[in-house]
Protein backbone atom coordinates (compact mmCIF):
# COMPACT_ATOMS: atom_id res chain seq x y z
CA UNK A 1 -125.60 98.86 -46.13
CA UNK A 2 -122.43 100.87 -46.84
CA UNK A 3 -120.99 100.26 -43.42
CA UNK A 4 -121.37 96.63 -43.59
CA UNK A 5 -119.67 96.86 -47.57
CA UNK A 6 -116.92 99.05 -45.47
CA UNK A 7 -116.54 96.07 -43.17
CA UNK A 8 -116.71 93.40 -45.52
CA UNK A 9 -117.15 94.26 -49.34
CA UNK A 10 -117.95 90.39 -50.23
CA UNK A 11 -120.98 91.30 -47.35
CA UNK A 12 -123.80 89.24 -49.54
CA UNK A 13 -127.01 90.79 -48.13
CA UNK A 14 -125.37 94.22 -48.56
CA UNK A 15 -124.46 93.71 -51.91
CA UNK A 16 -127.95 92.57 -53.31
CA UNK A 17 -129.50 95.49 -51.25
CA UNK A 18 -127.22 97.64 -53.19
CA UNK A 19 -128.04 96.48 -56.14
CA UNK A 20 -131.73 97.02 -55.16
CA UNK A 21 -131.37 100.52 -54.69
CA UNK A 22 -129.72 100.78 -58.08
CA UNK A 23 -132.35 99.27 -59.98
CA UNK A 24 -134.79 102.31 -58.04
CA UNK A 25 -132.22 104.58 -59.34
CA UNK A 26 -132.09 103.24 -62.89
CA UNK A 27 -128.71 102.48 -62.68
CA UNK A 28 -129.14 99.11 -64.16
CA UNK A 29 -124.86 98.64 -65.27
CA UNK A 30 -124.31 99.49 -61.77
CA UNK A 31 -127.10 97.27 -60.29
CA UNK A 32 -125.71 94.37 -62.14
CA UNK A 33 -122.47 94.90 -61.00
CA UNK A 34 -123.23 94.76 -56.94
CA UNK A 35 -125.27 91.36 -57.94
CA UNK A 36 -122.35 89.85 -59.74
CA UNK A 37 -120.17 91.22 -56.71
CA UNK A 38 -122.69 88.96 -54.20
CA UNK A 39 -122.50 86.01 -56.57
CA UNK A 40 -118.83 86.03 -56.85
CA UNK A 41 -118.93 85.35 -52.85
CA UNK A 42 -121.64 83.09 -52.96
CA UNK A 43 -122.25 81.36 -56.07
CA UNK A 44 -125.29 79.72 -55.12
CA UNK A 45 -127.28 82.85 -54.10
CA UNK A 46 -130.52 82.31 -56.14
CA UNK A 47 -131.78 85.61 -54.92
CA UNK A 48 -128.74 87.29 -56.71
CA UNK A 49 -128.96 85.29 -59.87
CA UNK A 50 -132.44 86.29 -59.94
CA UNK A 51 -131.98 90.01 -59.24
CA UNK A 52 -129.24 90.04 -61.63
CA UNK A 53 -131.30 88.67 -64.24
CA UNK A 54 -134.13 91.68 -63.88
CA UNK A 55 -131.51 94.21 -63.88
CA UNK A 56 -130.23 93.08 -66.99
CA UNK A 57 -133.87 92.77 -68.46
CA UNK A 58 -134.37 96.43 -66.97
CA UNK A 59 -131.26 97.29 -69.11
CA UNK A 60 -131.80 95.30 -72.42
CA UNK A 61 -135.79 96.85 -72.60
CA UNK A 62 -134.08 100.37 -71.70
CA UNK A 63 -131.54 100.46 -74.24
CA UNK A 64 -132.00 98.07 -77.19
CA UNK A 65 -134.31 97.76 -79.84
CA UNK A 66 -136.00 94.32 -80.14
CA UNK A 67 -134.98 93.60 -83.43
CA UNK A 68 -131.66 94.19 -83.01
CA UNK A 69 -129.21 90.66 -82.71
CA UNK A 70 -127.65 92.05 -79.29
CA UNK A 71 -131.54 92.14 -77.83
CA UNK A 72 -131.45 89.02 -78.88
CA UNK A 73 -128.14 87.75 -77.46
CA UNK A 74 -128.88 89.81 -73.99
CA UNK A 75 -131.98 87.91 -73.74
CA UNK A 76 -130.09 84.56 -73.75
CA UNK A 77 -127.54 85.99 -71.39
CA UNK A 78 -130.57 86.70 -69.28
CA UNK A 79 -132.40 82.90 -69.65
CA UNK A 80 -128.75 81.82 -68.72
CA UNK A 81 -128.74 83.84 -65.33
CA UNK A 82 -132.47 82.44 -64.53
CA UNK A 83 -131.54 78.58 -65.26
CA UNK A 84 -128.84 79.25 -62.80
CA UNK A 85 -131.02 81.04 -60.18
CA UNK A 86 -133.33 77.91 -60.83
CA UNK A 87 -130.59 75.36 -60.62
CA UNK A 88 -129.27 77.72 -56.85
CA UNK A 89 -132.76 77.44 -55.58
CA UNK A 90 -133.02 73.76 -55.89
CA UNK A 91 -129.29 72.99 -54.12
CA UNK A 92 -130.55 75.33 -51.49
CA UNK A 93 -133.55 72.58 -50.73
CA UNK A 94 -135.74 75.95 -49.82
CA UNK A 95 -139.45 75.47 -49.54
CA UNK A 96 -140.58 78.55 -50.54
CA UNK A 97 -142.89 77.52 -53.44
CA UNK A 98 -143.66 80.85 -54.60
CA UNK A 99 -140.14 81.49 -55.37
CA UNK A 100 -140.04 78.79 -57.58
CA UNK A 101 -142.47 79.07 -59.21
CA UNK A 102 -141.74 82.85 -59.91
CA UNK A 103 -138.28 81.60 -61.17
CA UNK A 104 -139.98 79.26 -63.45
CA UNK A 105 -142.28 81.97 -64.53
CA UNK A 106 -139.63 84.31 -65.52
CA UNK A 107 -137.91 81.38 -67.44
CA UNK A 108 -141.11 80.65 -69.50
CA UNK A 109 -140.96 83.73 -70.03
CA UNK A 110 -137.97 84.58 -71.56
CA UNK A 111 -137.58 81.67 -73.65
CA UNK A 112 -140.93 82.91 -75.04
CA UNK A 113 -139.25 86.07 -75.90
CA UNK A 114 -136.13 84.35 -77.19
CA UNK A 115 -138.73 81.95 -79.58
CA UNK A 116 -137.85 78.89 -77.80
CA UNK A 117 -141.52 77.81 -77.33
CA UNK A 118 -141.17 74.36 -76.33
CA UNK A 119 -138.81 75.29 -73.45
CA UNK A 120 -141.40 77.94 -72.47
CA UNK A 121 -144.38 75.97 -72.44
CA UNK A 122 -142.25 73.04 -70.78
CA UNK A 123 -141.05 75.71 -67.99
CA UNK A 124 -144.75 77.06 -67.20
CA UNK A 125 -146.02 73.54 -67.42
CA UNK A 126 -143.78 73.09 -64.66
CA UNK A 127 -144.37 76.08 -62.51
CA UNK A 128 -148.19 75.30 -62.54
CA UNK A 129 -147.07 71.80 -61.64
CA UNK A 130 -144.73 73.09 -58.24
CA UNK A 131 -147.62 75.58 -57.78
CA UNK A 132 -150.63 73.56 -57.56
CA UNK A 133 -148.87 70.42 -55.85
CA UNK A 134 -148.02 72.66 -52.97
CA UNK A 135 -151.53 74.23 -53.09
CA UNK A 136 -154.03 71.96 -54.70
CA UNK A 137 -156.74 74.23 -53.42
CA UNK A 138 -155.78 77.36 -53.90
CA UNK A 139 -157.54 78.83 -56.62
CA UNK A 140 -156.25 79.11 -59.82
CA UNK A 141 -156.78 82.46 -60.69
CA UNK A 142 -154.36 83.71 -58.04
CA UNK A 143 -151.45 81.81 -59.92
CA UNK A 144 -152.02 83.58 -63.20
């Protein structure tokens, strides 16, 4: 991974493996930062917007208090990041259903957190419907 950064520092894969190992290390700033980095070169990188977004989670949960505004503010910052990583993932015209629907997931989610309850239920409404369309016989307990 550094090599390739040494050879190219707008390397994509490198930088979201970077930014892997920092969220291992706790370094959640620093993890951030190497996502960013990837989605600067490629703006539509749904796997970086969607990185990003846990490492700022990892951050917020590590170092605010939940009543505080900032939490608060962070948490939209995050939901912004996902809706983004959702919007990526359907320009890409990917497949990968699980991904999705994980995306989706998260987005319920955090607008859950962030009291928007209509826009969570409507997001998990709509990763059980991307889920189950793919998979209408897969049972249900494995999507839960």
């Amino acid at each position: 991974m550094e090599e390739a950064l040494i050879i190219d520092e707008t390397h994509v894969p490198a930088l979201v493996l970077k930014g892997k190992i920092e969220i291992e290390k706790k370094y959640y700033v620093n993890a951030s930062d190497s996502f960013e980095a990837a989605i600067g070169s490629d703006l539509d990188n749904w796997r970086a917007h969607l990185w990003n977004a846990y490492a700022k989670y990892l951050k917020v949960e590590y170092s605010l208090n939940i009543n505080d505004k900032k939490y608060q503010e962070e948490i939209a910052a995050i939901i912004r990041e996902l809706e983004r990583a959702n919007e990526s993932f359907k320009k890409s015209g990917k497949k990968e259903v699980g991904a999705r629907a994980n995306i989706l997931y998260y987005l319920g989610y955090f607008y859950y957190k962030n009291k928007a309850l209509f826009a969570a239920k409507e997001k998990l409404a709509l990763r059980y419907f991307v889920w189950v369309t793919q998979y209408p016989y897969y049972p249900l307990e494995q999507i839960t």
